[in-house]
Protein backbone atom coordinates (compact mmCIF):
# COMPACT_ATOMS: atom_id res chain seq x y z
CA UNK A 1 -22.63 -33.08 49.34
CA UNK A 2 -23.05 -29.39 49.73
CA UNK A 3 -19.66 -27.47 48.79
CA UNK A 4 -21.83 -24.14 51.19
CA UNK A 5 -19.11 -23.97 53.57
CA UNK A 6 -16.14 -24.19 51.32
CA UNK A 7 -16.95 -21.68 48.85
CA UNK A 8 -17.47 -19.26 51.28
CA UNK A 9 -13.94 -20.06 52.23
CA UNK A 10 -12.50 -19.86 48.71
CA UNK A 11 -14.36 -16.29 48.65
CA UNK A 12 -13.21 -15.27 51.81
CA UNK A 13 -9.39 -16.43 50.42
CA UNK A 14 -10.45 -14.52 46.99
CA UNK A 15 -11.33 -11.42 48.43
CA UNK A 16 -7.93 -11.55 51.04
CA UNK A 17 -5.88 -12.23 47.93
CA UNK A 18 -7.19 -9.12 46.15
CA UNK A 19 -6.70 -7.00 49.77
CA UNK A 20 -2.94 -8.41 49.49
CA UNK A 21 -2.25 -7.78 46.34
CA UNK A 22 -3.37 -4.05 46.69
CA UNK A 23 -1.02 -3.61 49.61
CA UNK A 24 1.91 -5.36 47.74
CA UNK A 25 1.42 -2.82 44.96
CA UNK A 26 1.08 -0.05 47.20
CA UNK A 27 4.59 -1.11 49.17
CA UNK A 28 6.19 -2.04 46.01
CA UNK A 29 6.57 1.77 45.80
CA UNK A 30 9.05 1.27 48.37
CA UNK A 31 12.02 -1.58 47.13
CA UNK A 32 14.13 -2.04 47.17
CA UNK A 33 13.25 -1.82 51.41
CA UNK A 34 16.62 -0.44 53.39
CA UNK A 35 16.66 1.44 57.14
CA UNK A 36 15.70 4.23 55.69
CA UNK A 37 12.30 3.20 54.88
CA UNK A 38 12.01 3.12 58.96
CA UNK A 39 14.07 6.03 59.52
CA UNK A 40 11.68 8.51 57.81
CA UNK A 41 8.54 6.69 58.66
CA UNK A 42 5.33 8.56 57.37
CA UNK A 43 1.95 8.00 58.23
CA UNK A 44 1.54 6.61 54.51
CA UNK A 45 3.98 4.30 55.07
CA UNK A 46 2.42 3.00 58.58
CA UNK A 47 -0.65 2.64 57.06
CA UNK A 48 0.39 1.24 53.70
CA UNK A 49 2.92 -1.41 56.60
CA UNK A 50 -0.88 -2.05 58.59
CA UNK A 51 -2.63 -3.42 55.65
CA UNK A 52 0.24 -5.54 54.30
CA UNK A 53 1.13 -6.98 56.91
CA UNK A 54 -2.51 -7.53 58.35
CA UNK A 55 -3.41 -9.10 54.56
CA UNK A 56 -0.50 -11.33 55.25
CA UNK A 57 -1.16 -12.70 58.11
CA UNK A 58 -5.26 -12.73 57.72
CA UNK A 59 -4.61 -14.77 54.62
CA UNK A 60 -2.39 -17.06 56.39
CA UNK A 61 -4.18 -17.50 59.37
CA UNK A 62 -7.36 -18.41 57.49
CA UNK A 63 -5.64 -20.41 55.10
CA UNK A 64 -4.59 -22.34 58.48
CA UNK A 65 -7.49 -22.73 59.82
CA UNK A 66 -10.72 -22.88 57.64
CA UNK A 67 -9.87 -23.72 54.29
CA UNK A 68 -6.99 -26.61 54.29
CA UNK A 69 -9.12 -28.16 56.99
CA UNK A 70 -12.57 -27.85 55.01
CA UNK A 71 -10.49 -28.93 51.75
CA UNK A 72 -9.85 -32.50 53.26
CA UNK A 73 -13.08 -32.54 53.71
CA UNK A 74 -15.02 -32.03 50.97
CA UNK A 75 -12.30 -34.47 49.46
CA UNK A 76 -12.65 -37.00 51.79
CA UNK A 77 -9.23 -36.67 52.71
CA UNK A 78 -10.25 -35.40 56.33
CA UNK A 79 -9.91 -37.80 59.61
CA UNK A 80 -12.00 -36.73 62.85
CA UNK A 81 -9.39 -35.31 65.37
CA UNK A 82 -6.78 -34.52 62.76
CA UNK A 83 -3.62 -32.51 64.41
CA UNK A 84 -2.68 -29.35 61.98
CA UNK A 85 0.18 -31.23 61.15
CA UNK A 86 -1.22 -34.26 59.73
CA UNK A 87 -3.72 -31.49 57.82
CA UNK A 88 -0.08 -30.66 56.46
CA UNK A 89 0.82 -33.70 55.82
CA UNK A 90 -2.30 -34.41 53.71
CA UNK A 91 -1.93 -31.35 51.64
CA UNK A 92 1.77 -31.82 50.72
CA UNK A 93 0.61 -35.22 49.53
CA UNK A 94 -1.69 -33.97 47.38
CA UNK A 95 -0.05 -31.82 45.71
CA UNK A 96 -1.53 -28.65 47.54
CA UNK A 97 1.97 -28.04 49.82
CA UNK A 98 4.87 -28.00 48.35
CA UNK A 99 6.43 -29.08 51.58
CA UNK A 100 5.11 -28.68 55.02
CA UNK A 101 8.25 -27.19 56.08
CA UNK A 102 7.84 -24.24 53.92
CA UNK A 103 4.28 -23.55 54.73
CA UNK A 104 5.78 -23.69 58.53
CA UNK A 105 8.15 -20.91 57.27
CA UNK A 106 5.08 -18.68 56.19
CA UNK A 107 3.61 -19.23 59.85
CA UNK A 108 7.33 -18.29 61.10
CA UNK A 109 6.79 -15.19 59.22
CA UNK A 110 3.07 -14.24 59.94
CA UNK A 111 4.56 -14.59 63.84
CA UNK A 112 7.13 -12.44 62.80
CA UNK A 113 5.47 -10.01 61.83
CA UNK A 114 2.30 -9.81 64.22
CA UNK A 115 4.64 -9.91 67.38
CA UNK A 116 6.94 -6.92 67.73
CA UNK A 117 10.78 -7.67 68.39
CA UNK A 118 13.11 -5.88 68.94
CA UNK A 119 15.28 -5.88 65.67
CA UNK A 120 17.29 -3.25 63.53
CA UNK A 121 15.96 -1.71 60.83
CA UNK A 122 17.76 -3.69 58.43
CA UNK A 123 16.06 -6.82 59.82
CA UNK A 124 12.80 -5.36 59.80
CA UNK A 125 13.32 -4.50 55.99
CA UNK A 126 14.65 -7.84 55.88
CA UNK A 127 12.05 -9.29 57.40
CA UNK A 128 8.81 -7.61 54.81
CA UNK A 129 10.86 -8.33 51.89
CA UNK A 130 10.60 -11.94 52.64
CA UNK A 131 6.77 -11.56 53.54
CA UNK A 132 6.50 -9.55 50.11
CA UNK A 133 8.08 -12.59 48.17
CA UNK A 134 5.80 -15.02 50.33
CA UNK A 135 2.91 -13.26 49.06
CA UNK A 136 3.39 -14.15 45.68
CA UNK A 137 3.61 -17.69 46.73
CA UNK A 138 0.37 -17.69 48.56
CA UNK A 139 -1.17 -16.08 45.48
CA UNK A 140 0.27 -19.69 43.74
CA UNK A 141 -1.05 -21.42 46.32
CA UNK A 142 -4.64 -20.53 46.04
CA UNK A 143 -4.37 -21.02 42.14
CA UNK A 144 -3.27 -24.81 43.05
CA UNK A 145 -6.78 -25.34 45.32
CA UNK A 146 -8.56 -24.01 43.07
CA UNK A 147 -7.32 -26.05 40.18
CA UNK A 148 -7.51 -29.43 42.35
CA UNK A 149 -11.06 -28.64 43.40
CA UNK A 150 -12.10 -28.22 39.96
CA UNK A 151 -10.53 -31.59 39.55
CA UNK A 152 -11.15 -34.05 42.41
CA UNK A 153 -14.55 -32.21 42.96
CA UNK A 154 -15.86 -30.69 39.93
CA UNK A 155 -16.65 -27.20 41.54
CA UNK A 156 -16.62 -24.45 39.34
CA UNK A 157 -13.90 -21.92 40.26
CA UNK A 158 -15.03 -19.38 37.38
CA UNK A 159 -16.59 -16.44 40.04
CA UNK A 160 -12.81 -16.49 41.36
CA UNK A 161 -10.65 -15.86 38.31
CA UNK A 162 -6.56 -15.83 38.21
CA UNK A 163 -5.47 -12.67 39.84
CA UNK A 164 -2.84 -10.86 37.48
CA UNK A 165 0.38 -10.45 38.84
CA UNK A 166 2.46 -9.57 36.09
CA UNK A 167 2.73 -5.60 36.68
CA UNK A 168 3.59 -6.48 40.61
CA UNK A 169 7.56 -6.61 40.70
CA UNK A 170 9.34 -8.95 43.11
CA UNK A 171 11.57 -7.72 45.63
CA UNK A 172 14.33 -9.78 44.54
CA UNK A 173 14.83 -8.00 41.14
CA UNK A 174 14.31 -4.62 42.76
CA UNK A 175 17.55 -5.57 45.25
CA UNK A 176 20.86 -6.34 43.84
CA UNK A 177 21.73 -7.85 47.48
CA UNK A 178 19.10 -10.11 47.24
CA UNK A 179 19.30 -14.13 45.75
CA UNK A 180 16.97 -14.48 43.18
């Protein structure tokens, strides 16, 4: 079987990753996130906003789309005509998902953030703090395909190593009014 398709996938998710985690450092600079962050909006801060939240939702989005469904594939998990939520379904039982509820919430938050509402500032902050501590899941979700591909498949995932992390603070300890 040739594994063409999904590596390009896991590279495309690689280099996203890497895009991501530059913008969380980069907005980082910013928590804990409050009104004011809006109030004296900069054209840093816009652009430093565009590529986070575009990072987050590209990553999401082709998460979504190519590589869960190419990953039941090459596993054999994959039925013709699957609905995304059986996709889900499949990864959660794998091991991949932790629920498909919460990756729902991550799609909640990708629409959040692509659509503009009409919200305060507050929610707004509110709103890319959670995106922010999403992020670091996502990064923990990639780590868990790669480690069950190298498992049920036998690919090497050595051209894609562990991102490190450790110097990016979370929101959450940044933010007294946040639950940790």
């Amino acid at each position: 079987m040739s594994y063409e398709k999904l590596l390009f996938f896991i590279e495309e998710e690689h280099r996203n990753l890497q895009h991501l985690i530059r913008a969380m450092t980069d907005l980082a600079g910013y928590f804990p996130l409050d009104e004011t962050f809006f109030t004296e909006m900069t054209d840093k801060k816009i652009d430093i906003l565009d590529r986070f939240i575009f990072r987050f939702t590209k990553t999401v989005d082709s998460m979504s789309k190519r590589l869960f469904p190419e990953i039941l594939t090459v596993t054999g998990e994959r039925d013709e005509d699957m609905f995304f939520r059986d996709i889900l379904n499949r990864l959660e039982r794998m091991g991949i998902l932790i629920s498909v509820e919460d990756w729902n919430t991550y799609r909640e938050r990708r629409n959040s953030l692509t659509h503009e509402y009409p919200e305060t500032h507050i929610d707004k902050a509110a709103m890319l703090t959670d995106a922010y501590e999403k992020s670091f899941n996502l990064i923990r979700l990639f780590e868990r395909i790669k480690e069950l591909l190298v498992q049920r498949v036998g690919i090497s995932m050595e051209a894609y190593p562990t991102p490190d992390i450790s110097m990016l603070p979370h929101a959450a300890s940044m933010n007294n009014n946040c639950e940790q």
